[in-house]
Protein backbone atom coordinates (compact mmCIF):
# COMPACT_ATOMS: atom_id res chain seq x y z
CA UNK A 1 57.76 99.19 39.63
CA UNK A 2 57.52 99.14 43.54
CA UNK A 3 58.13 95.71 44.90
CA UNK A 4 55.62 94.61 47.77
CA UNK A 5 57.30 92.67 50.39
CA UNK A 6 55.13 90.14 52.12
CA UNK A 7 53.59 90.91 55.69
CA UNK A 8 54.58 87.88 57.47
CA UNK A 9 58.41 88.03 56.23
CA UNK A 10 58.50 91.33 57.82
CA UNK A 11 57.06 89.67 61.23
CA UNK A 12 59.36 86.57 61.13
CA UNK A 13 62.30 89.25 61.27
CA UNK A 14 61.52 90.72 64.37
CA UNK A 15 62.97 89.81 67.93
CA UNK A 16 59.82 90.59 69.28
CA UNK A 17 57.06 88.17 69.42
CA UNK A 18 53.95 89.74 68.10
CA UNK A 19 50.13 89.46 68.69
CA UNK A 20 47.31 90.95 66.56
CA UNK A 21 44.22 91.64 68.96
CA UNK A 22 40.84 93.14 68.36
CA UNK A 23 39.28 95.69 70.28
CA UNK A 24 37.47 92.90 72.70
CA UNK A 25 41.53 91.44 73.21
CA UNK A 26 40.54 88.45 71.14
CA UNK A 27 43.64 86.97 69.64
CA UNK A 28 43.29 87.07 66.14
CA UNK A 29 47.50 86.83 64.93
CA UNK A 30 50.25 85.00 66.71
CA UNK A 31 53.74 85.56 65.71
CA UNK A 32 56.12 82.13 65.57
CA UNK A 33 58.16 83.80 67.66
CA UNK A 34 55.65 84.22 69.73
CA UNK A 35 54.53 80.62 70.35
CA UNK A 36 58.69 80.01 70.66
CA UNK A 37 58.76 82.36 73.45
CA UNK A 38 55.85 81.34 75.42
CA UNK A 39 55.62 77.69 74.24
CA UNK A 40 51.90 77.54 73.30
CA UNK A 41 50.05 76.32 69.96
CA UNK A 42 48.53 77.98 67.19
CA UNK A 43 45.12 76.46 67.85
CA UNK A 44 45.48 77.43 71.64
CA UNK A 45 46.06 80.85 70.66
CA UNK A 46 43.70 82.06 67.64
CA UNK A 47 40.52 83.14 68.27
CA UNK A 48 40.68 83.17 71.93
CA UNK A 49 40.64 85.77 74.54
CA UNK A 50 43.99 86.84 75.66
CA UNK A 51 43.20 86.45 79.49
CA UNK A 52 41.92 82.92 78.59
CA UNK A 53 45.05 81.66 77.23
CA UNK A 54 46.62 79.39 78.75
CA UNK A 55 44.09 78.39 81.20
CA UNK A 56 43.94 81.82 82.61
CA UNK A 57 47.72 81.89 82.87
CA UNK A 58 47.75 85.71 80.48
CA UNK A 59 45.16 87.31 83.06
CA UNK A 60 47.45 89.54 83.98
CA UNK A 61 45.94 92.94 85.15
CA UNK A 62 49.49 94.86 84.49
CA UNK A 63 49.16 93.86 81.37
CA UNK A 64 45.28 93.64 80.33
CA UNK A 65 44.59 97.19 82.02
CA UNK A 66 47.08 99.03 79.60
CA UNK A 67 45.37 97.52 76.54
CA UNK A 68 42.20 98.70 77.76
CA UNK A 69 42.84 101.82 78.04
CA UNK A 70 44.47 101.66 74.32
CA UNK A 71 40.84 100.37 73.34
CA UNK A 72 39.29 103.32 75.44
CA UNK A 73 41.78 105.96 74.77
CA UNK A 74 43.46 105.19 71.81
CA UNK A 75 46.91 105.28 73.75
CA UNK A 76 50.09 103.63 72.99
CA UNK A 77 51.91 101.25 75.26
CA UNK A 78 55.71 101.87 74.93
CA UNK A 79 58.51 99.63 77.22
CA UNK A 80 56.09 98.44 79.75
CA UNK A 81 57.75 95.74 81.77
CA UNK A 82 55.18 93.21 83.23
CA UNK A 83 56.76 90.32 85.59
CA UNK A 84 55.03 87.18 85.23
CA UNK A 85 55.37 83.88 86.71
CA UNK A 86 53.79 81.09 84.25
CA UNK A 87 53.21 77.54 85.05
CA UNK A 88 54.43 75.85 82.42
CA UNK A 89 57.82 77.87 81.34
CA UNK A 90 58.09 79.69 84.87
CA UNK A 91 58.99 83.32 85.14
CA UNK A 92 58.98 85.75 82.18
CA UNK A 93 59.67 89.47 82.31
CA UNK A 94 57.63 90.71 79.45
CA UNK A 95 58.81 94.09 77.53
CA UNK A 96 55.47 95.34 76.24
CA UNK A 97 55.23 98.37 73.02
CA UNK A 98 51.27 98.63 71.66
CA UNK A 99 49.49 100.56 69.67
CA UNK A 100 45.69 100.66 67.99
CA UNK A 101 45.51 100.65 64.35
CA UNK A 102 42.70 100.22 61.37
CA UNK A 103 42.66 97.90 58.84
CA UNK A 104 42.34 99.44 54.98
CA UNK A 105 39.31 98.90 53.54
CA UNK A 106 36.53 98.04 56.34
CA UNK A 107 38.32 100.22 58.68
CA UNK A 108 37.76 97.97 61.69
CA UNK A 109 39.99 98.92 64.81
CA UNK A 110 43.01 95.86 66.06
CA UNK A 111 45.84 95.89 69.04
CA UNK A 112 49.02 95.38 68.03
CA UNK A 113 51.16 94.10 70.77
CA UNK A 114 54.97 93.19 70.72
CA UNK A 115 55.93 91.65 73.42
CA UNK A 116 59.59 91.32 74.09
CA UNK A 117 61.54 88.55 76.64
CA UNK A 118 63.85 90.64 78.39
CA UNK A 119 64.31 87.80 81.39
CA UNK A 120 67.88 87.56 81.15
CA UNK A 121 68.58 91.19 80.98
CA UNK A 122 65.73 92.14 83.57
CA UNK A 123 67.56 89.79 86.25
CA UNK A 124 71.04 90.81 85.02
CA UNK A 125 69.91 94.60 85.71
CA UNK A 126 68.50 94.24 89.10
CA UNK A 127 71.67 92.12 90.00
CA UNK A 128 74.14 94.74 89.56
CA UNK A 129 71.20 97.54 90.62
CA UNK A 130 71.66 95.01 94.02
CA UNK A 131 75.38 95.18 94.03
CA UNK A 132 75.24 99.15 93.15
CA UNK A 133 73.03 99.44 96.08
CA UNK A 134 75.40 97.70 98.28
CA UNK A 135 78.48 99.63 97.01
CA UNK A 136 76.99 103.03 97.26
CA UNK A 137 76.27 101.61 100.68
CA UNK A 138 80.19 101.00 100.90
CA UNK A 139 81.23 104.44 99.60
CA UNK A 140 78.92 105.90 102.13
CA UNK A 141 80.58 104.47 105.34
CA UNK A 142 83.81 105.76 104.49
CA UNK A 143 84.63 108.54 106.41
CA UNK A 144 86.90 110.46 103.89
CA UNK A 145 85.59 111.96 100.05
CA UNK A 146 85.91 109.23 97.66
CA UNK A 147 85.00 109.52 93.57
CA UNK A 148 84.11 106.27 91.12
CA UNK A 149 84.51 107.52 88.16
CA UNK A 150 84.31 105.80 84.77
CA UNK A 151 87.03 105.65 81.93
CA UNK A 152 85.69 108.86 80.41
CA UNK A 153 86.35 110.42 84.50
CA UNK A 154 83.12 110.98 84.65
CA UNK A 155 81.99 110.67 88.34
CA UNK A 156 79.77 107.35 88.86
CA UNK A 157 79.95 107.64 92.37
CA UNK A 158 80.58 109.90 95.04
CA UNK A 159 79.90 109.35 99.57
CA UNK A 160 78.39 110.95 101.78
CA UNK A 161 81.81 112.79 103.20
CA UNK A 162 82.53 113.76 99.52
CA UNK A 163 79.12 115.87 99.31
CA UNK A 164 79.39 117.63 103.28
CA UNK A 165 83.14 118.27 102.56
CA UNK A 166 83.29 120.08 99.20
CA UNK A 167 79.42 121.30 99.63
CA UNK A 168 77.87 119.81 96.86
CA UNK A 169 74.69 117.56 95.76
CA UNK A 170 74.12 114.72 94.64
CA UNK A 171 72.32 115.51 91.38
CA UNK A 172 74.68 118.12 90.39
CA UNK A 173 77.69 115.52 91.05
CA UNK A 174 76.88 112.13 89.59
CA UNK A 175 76.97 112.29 85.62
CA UNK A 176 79.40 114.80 85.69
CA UNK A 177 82.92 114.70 84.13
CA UNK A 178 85.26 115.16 87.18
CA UNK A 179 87.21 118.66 85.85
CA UNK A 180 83.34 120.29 84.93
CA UNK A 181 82.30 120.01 88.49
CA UNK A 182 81.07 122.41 90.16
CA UNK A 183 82.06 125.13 87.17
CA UNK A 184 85.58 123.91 86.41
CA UNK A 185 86.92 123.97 90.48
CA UNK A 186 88.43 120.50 90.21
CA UNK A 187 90.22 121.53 87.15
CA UNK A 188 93.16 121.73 89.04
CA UNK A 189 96.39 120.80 86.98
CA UNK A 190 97.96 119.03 89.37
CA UNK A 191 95.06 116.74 89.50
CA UNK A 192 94.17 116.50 85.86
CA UNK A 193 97.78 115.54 85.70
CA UNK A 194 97.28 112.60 87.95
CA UNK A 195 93.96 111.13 85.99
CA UNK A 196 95.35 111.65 82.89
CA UNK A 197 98.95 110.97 82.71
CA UNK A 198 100.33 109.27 85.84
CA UNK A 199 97.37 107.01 86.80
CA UNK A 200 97.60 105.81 83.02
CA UNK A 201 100.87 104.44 83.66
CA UNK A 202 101.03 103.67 87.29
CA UNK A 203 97.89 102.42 88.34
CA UNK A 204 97.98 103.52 91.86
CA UNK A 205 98.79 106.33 92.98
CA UNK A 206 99.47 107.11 96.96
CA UNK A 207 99.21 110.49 98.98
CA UNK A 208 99.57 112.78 96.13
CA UNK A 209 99.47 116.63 97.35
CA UNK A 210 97.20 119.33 95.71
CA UNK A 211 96.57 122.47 97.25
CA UNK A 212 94.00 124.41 95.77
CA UNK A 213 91.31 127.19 96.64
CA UNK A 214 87.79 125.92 96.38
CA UNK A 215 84.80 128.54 95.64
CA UNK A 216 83.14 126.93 98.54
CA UNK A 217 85.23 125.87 101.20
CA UNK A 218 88.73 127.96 100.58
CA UNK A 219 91.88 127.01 100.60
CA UNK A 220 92.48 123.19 101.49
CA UNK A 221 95.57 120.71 100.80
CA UNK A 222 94.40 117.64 99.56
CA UNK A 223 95.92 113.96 99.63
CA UNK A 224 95.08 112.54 97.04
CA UNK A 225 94.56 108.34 96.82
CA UNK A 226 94.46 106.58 93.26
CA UNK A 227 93.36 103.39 92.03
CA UNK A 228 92.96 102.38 88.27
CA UNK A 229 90.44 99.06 88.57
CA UNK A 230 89.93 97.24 85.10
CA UNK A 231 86.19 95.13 84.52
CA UNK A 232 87.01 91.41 83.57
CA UNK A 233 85.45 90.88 80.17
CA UNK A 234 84.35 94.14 78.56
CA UNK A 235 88.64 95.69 79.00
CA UNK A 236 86.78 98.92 80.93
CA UNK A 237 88.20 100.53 83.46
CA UNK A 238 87.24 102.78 86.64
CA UNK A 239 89.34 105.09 88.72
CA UNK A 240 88.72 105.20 92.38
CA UNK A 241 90.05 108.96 93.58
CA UNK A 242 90.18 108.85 97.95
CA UNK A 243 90.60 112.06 99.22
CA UNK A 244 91.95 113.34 102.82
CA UNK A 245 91.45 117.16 103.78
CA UNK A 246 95.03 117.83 105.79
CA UNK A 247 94.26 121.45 105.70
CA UNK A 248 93.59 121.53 109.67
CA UNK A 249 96.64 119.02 110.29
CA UNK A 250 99.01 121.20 108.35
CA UNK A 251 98.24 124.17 110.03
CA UNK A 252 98.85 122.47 113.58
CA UNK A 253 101.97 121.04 112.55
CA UNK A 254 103.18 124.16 111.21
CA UNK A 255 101.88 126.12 114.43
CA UNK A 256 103.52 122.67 116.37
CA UNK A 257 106.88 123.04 114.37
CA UNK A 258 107.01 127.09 115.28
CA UNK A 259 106.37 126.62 118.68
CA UNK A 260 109.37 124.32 118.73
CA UNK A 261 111.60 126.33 116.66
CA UNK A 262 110.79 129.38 119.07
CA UNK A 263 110.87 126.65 122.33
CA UNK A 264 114.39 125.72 121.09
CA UNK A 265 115.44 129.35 120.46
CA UNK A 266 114.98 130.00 124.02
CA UNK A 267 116.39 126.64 125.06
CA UNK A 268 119.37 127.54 123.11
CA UNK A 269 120.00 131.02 124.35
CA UNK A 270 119.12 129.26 128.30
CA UNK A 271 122.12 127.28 127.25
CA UNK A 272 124.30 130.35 126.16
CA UNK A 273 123.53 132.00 129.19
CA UNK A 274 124.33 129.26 131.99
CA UNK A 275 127.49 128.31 130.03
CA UNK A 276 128.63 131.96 130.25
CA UNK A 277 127.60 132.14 133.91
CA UNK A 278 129.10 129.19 134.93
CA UNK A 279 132.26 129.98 132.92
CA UNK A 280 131.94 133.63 134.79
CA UNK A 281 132.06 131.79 137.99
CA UNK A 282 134.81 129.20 136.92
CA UNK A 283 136.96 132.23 135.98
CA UNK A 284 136.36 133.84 139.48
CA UNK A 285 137.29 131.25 141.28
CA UNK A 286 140.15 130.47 139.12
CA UNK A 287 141.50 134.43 139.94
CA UNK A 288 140.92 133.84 143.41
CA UNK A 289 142.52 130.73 143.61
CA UNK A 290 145.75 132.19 142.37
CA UNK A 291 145.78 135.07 145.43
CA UNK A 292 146.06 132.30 147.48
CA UNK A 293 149.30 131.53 149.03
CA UNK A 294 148.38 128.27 150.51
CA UNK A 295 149.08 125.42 148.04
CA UNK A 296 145.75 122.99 149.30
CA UNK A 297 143.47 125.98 149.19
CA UNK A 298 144.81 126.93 145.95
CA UNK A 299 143.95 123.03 144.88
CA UNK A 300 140.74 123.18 146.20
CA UNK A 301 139.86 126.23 144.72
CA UNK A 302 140.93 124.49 141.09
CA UNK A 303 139.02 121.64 141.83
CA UNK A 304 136.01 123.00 142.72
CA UNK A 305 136.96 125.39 138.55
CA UNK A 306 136.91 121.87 137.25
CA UNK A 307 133.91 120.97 138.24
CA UNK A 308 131.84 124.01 137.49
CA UNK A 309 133.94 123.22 134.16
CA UNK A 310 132.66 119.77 133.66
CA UNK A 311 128.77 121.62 134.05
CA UNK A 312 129.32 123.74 131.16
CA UNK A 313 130.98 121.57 129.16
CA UNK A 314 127.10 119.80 129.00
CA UNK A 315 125.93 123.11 128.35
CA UNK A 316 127.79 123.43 125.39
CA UNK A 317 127.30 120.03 123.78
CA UNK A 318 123.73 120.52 124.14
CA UNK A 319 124.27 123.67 122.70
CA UNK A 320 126.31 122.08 119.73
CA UNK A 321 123.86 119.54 119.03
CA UNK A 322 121.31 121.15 118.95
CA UNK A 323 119.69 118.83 121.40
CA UNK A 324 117.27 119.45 124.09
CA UNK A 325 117.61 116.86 126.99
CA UNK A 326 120.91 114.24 125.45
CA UNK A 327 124.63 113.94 124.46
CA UNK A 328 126.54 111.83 122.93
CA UNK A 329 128.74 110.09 125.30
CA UNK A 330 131.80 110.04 123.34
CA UNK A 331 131.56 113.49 122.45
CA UNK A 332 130.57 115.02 126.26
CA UNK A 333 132.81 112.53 128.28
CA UNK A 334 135.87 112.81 125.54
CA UNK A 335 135.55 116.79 126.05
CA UNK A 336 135.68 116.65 129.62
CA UNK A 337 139.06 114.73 129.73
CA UNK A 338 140.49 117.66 127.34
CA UNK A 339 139.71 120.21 129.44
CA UNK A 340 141.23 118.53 132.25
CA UNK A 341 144.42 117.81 130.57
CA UNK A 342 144.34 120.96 129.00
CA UNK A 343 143.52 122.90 132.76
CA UNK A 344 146.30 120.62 134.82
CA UNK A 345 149.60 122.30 135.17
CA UNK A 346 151.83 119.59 133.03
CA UNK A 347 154.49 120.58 130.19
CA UNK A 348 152.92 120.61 127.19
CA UNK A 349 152.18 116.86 125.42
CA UNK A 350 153.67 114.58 128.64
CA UNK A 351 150.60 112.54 128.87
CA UNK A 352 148.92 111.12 126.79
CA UNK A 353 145.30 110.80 126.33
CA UNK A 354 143.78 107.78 125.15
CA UNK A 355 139.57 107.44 124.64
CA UNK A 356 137.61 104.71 123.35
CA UNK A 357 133.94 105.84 124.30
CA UNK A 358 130.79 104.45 122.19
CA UNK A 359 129.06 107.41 120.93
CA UNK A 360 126.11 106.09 123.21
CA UNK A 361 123.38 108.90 123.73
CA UNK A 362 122.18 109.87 127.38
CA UNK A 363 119.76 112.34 129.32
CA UNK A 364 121.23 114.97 131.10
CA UNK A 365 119.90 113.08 133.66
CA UNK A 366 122.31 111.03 133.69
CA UNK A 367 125.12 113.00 131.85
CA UNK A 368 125.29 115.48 135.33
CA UNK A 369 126.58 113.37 137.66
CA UNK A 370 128.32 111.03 135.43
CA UNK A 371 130.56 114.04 133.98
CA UNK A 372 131.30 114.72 137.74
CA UNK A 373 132.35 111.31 138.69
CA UNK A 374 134.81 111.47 135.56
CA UNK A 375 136.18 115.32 136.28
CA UNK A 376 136.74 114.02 140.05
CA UNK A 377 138.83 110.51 138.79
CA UNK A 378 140.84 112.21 135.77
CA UNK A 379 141.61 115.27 137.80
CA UNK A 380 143.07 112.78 140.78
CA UNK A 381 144.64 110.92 138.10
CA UNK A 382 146.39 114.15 136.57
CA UNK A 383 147.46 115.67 139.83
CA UNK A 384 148.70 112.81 142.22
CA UNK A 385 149.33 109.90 140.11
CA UNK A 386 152.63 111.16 137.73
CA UNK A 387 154.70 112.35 141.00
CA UNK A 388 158.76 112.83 140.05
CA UNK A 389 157.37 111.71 136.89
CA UNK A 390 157.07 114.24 133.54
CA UNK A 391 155.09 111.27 131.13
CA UNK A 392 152.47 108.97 131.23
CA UNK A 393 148.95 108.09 129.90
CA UNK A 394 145.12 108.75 130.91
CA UNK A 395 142.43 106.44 129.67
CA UNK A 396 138.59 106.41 129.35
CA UNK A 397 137.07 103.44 127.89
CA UNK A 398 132.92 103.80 127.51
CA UNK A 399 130.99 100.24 126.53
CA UNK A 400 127.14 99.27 126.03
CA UNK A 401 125.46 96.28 126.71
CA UNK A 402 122.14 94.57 127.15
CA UNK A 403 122.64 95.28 130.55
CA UNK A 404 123.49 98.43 130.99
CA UNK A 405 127.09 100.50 129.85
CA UNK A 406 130.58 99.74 131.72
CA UNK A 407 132.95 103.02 132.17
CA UNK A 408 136.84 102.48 132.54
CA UNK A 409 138.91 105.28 134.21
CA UNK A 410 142.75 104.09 134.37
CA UNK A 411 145.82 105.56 134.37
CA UNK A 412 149.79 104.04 134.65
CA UNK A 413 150.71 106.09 137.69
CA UNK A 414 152.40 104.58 140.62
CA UNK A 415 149.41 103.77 142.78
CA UNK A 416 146.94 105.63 144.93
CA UNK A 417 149.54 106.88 148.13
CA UNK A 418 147.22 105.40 151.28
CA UNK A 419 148.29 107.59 153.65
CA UNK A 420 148.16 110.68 151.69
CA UNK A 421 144.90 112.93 152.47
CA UNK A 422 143.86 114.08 148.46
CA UNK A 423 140.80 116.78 148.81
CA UNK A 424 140.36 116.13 152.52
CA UNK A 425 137.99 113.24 151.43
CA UNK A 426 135.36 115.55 149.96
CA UNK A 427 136.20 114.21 146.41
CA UNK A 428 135.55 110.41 146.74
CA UNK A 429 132.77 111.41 148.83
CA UNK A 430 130.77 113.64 146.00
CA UNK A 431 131.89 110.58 143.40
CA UNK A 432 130.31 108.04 146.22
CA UNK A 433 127.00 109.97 145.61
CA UNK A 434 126.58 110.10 142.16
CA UNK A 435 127.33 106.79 142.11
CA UNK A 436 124.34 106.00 143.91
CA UNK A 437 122.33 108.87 141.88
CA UNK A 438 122.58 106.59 139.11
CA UNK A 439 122.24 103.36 140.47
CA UNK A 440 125.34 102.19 139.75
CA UNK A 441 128.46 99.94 141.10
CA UNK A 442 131.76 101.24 140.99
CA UNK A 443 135.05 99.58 141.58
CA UNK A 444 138.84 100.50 142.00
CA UNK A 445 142.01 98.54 141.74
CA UNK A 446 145.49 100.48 142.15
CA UNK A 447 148.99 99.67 142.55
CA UNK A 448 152.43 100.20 141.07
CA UNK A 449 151.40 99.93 137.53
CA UNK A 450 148.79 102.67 138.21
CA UNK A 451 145.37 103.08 138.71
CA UNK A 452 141.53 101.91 137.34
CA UNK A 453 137.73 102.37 138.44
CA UNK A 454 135.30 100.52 136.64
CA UNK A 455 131.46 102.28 137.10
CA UNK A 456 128.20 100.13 135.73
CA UNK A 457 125.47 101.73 135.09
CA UNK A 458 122.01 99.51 134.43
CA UNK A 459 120.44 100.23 131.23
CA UNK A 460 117.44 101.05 132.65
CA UNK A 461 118.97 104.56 133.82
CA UNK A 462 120.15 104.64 130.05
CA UNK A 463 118.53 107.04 126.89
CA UNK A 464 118.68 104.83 124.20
């Protein structure tokens, strides 16, 4: 036997409060959820005209003009939102579903309306459709392609640079999972990598590399920016993806790093070339020197090999380095010395060298005339200062300061001979020069227990 459940049970389920009207919109049923919602009576509700209730408070045309034309037209009303401000409860965003129906047995025609308070939720939506608005308006002022996308990676928001860089719209973008975009193109396994293995675990994710070829735009190297971002509350989580197009920047930096290779090919094989000249021209002068039967032309001749020498021997640090425009001090000055010792005319191992140079870079510049001033003092040191002597020992001692570097040039010789005429003068006066080339001071002390110049040089005439 079918059970009949009872009319009214049914209506005091529903969330909805619900009114029975006849065709004329006289009230002729009011739901107790109804009176709850809009705190009226049931005497101030039955039997009275729906735009009367409430002292004309539910003469609302959004929502009277709808059930009219359900009367008229026998349409349904279905999630109609009318926004209402009342006097007595204030304001009420009404969710409205109605429909015209006949009752069994006379047939006569009623309205029934459910009317649903969806305040809360109505303010909570345009809220966030307010803060949407405002960070869409965020995403679009960045200048490089940025992605929100949801746990799922589908893409919740994309700016204005994402849609003119990878030449896409809007409506074929946002919905989307990420990898189905634009037919499978961001599919890239480098990328599906990041979103779905590192990201997991790192939560950020900085300047990760893709290169890919794009349907639309070609090849392009991507960096790629990740940020996992988890919603207080509801545990969800969204995945901000930047992106930077380097394509254009890569290629100049490549075309920048082959112009340099090629610039220091040629730089290099400049080098090669003056170091053979000017050892060419040191070895010509050298064999001339040595048809010479005069003793001070043949010394002049040697000094004038030396200091050619001293020339190339920046030449070929450069050269060794690498470099373009500096040496290292200890290794240019320190090589210098040994090719003096080495060139002088000594027995083999009777003086002794002795270096203590900081390995402080400078321009050749500076290197020039600085490797002079040294060639001139160590080759006076090595020819004049060991007379009826077979032993002894040359030093070079290199320091930096905040003020500049300090140069020692010493040796234990007997003393600079006053009245003896070394290199007819020329000598101290080329060192006097290049003393004032760089700006420097130079000083000179000499006796019995030998000789020492000490050259400062102010930092500001220093690489660093």
């Amino acid at each position: 036997m079918a059970r009949h459940v009872d009319n009214a049970e049914i209506v005091a389920t529903l969330r909805e409060g619900l009114l029975v009207l006849t065709e004329d919109l006289i009230v002729e049923y009011a739901s107790e959820r109804f009176l709850g919602i809009f705190g009226v009576q049931s005497d101030q509700t039955i039997g009275r005209a729906l735009k009367d209730l409430g002292n004309g408070q539910w003469n609302i045309p959004s929502l009277l003009d709808p059930l009219l034309r359900i009367v008229e037209h026998n349409e349904t009303l279905e999630e109609h939102e009318v926004d209402h401000e009342f006097d007595h409860i204030g304001r009420k965003v009404m969710r409205l579903n109605a429909r015209k129906t006949a009752l069994a047995g006379n047939g006569s025609k009623l309205i029934l309306l459910a009317i649903d308070d969806v305040t809360e939720a109505a303010d909570l939506a345009s809220k966030l459709g307010r803060q949407r608005q405002m960070f869409q308006g965020i995403v679009d002022t960045l200048r490089e392609p940025l992605l929100v996308l949801d746990g799922d990676l589908h893409i919740i928001a994309a700016s204005r640079a994402f849609y003119a860089t990878f030449k896409v719209e809007a409506d074929q973008t946002i919905g989307q999972n990420l990898f189905d975009l634009g037919n499978g193109q961001w599919a890239v396994p480098k990328l599906i990598e990041l979103l779905t293995e590192i990201i997991p675990e790192h939560t950020t994710i900085k300047d990760y590399e893709i290169i890919h070829d794009f349907p639309e735009i070609g090849r392009r190297i991507i960096l790629l920016n990740a940020r996992q971002v988890f919603q207080e509350g509801d545990n969800t989580k969204t995945v901000l993806l930047a992106m930077q197009d380097v394509t254009d920047r890569r290629e100049l930096e490549s075309e920048r790093d082959a112009a340099l290779d090629q610039a220091n090919l040629l730089l290099e094989e400049l080098n090669h070339r003056v170091m053979n000249s000017l050892a060419m021209i040191g070895a010509v002068i050298a064999l001339e020197g040595r048809t010479l039967n005069d003793d001070e032309c043949r010394q002049a001749f040697e000094r004038m090999r030396n200091r050619i020498s001293s020339v190339g021997t920046l030449y070929r640090n450069l050269s060794n380095s690498a470099a373009t425009n500096t040496v290292r001090a200890d290794v240019y000055l320190g090589a210098i010395i040994q090719d003096i010792a080495d060139s002088v005319e000594t027995a083999a191992g009777t003086i002794d060298i002795e270096l203590s140079i900081e390995a402080v870079p400078m321009t050749t510049k500076m290197a020039v005339p600085l490797g002079l001033i040294v060639n001139e003092l160590a080759t006076n040191s090595l020819k004049y200062a060991y007379k009826d002597r077979d032993t002894g020992k040359l030093g070079l001692k290199l320091i930096s300061g905040m003020e500049g570097i300090e140069i020692t040039i010493w040796d234990d010789g007997s003393g600079i001979d006053e009245n003896a005429r070394v290199d007819s003068g020329l000598g101290q006066k080329l060192i006097q020069s290049f003393v004032q080339q760089l700006g420097g001071e130079m000083s000179g002390t000499s006796g019995p227990d030998g000789t020492r110049y000490v050259l400062k040089i102010p930092s500001e005439d220093q690489s660093v």
